[in-house]
N, C-alpha and C. Protein backbone atom coordinates (compact mmCIF):
# COMPACT_ATOMS: atom_id res chain seq x y z
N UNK A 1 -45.21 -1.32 -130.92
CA UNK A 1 -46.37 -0.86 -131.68
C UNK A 1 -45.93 -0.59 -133.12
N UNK A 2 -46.80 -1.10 -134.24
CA UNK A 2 -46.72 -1.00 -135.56
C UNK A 2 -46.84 0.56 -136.05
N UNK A 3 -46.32 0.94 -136.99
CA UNK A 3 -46.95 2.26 -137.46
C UNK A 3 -48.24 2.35 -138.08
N UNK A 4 -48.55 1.10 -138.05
CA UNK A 4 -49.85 0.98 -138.69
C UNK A 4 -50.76 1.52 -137.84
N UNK A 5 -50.85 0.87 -136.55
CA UNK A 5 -51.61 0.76 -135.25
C UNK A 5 -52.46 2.13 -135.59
N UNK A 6 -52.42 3.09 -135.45
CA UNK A 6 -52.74 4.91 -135.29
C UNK A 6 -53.74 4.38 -136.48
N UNK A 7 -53.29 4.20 -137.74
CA UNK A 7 -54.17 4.04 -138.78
C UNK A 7 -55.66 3.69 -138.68
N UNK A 8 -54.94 2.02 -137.72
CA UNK A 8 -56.22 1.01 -137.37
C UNK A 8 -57.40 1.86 -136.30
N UNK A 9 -56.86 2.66 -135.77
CA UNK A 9 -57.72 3.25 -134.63
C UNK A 9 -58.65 4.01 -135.74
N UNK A 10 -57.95 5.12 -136.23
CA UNK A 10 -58.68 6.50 -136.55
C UNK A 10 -59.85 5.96 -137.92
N UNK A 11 -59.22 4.60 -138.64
CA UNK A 11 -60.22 4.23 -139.73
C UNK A 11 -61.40 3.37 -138.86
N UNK A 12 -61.47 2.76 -137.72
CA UNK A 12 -62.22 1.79 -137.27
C UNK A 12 -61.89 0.59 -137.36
N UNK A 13 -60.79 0.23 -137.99
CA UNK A 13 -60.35 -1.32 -138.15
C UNK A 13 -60.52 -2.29 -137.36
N UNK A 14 -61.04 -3.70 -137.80
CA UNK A 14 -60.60 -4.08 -136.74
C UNK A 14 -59.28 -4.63 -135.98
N UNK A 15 -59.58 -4.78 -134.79
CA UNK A 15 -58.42 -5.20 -133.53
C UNK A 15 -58.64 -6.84 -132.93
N UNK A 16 -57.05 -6.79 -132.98
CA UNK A 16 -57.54 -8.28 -131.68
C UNK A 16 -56.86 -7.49 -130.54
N UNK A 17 -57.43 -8.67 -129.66
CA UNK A 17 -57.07 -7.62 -128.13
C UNK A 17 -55.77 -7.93 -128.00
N UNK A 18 -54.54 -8.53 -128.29
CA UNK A 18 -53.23 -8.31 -128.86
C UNK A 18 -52.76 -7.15 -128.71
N UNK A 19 -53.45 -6.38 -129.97
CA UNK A 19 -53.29 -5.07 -130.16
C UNK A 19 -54.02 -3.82 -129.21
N UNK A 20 -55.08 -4.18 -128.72
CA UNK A 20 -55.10 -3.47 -127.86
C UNK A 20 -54.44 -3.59 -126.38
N UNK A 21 -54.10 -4.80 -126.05
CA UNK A 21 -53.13 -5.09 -125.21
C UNK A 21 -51.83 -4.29 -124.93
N UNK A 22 -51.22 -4.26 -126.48
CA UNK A 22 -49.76 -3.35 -126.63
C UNK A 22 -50.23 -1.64 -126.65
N UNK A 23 -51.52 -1.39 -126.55
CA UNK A 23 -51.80 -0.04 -126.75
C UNK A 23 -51.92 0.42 -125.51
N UNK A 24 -52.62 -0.41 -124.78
CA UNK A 24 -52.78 0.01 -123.19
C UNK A 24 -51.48 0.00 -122.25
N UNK A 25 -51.29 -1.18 -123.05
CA UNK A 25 -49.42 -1.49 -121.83
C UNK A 25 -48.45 -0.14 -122.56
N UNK A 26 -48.46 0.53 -123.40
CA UNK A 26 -47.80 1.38 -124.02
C UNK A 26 -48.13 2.80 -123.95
N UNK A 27 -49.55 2.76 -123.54
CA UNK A 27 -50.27 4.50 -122.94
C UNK A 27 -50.41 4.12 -120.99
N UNK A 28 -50.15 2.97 -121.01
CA UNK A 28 -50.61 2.79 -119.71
C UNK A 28 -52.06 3.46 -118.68
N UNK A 29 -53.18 2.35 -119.72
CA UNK A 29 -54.07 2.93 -119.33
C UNK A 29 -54.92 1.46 -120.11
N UNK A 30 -56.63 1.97 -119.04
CA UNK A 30 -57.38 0.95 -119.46
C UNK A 30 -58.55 0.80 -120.69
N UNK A 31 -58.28 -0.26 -121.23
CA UNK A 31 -59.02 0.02 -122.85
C UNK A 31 -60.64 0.91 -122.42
N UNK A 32 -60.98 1.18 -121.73
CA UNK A 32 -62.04 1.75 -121.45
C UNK A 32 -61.97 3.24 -121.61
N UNK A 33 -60.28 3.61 -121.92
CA UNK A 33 -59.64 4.74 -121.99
C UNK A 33 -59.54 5.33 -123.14
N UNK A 34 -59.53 4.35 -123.87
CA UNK A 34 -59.11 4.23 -125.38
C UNK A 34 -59.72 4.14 -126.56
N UNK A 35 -61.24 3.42 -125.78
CA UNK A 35 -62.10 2.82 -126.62
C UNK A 35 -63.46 2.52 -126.13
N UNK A 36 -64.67 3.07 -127.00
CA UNK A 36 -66.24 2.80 -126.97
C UNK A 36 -66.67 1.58 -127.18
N UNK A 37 -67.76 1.08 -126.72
CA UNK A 37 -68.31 0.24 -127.51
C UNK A 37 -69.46 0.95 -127.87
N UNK A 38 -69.61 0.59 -128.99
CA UNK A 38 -71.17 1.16 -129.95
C UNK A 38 -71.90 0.25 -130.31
N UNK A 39 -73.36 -0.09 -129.72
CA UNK A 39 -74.42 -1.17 -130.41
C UNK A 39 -74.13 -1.04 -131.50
N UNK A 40 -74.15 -2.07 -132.13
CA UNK A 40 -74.51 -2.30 -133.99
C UNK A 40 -75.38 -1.71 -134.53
N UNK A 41 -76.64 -1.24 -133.78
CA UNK A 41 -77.71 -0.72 -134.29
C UNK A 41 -77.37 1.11 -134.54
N UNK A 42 -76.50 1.13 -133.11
CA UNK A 42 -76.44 2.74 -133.50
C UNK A 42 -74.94 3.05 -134.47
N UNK A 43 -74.64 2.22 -134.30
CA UNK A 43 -73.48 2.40 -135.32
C UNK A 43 -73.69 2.35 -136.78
N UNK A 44 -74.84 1.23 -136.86
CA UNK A 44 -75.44 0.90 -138.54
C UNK A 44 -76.08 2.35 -138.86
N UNK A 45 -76.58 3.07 -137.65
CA UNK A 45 -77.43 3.87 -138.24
C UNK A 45 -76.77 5.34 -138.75
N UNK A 46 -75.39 5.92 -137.39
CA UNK A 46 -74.78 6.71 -137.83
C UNK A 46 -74.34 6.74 -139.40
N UNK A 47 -73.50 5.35 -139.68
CA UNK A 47 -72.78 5.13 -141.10
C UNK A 47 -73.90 5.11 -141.92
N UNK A 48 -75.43 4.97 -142.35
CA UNK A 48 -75.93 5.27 -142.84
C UNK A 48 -76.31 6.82 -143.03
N UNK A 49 -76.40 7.85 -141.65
CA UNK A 49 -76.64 9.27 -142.02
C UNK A 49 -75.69 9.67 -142.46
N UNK A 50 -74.43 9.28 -142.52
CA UNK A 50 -73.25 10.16 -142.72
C UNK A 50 -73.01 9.37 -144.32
N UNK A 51 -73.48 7.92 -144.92
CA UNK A 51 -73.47 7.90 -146.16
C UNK A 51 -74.82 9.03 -146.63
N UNK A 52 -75.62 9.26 -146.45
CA UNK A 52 -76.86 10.06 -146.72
C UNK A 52 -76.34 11.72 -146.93
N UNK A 53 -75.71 12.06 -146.30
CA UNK A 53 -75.03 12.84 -146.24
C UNK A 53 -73.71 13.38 -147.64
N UNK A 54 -72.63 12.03 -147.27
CA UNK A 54 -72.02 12.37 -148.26
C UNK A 54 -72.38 12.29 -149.59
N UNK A 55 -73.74 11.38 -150.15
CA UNK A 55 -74.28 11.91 -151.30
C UNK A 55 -75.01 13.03 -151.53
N UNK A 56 -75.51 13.44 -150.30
CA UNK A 56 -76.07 14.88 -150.88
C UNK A 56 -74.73 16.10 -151.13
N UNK A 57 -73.76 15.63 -150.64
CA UNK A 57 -72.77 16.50 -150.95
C UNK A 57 -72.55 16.21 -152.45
N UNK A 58 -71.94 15.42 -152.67
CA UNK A 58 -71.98 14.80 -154.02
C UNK A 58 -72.51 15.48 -155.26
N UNK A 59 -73.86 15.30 -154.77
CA UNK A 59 -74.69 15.50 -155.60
C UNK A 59 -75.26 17.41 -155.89
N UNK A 60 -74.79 18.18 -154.69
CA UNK A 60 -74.57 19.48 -154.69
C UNK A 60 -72.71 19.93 -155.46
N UNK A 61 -71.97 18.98 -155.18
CA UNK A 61 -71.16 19.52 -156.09
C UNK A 61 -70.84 19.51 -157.33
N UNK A 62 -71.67 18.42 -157.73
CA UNK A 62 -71.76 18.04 -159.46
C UNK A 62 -72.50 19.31 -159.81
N UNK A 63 -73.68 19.47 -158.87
CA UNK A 63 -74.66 20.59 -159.43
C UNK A 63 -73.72 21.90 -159.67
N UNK A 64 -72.99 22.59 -158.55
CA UNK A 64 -72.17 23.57 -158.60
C UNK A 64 -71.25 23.23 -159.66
N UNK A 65 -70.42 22.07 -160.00
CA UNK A 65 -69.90 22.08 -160.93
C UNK A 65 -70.50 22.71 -162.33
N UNK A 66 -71.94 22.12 -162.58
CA UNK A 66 -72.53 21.96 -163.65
C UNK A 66 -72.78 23.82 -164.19
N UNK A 67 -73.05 24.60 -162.51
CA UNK A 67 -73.24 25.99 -162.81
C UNK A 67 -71.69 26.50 -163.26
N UNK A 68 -71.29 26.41 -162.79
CA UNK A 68 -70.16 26.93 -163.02
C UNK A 68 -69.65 26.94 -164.56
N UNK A 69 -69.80 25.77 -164.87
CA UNK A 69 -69.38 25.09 -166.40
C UNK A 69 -69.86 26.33 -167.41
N UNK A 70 -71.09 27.01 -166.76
CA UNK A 70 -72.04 27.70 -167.73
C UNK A 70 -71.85 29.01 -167.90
């Protein structure tokens, strides 16, 4: 296993089953263990609330910045 591997998991990267191959033969266990599958639809939709999200953060910390400045 690469040191990369850990990376590829926790960002979402993608995998060939290669790699999940050496992950299972190496935790000894079945990718069902390891890993979800998520429709596209609910996945499109999470990464959209959670972009929705991080701009309202954004956009509350510029504001706090802006008080602060004053």
């Amino acid at each position: 296993m690469s040191v990369n591997m850990p990376a590829k998991f926790s960002k979402n990267k993608p995998m060939n089953t290669d790699i999940i191959n050496k992950v299972c033969e190496y935790l000894c266990v079945q990718p069902s263990e390891i890993m979800e599958w998520i429709p596209d639809a609910e996945y499109n939709k999470t990464n959209a609330e959670i972009a929705s999200i991080d701009q309202q953060i954004a956009e509350l910390e510029a504001k706090k910045k802006q008080l602060q400045g004053k």
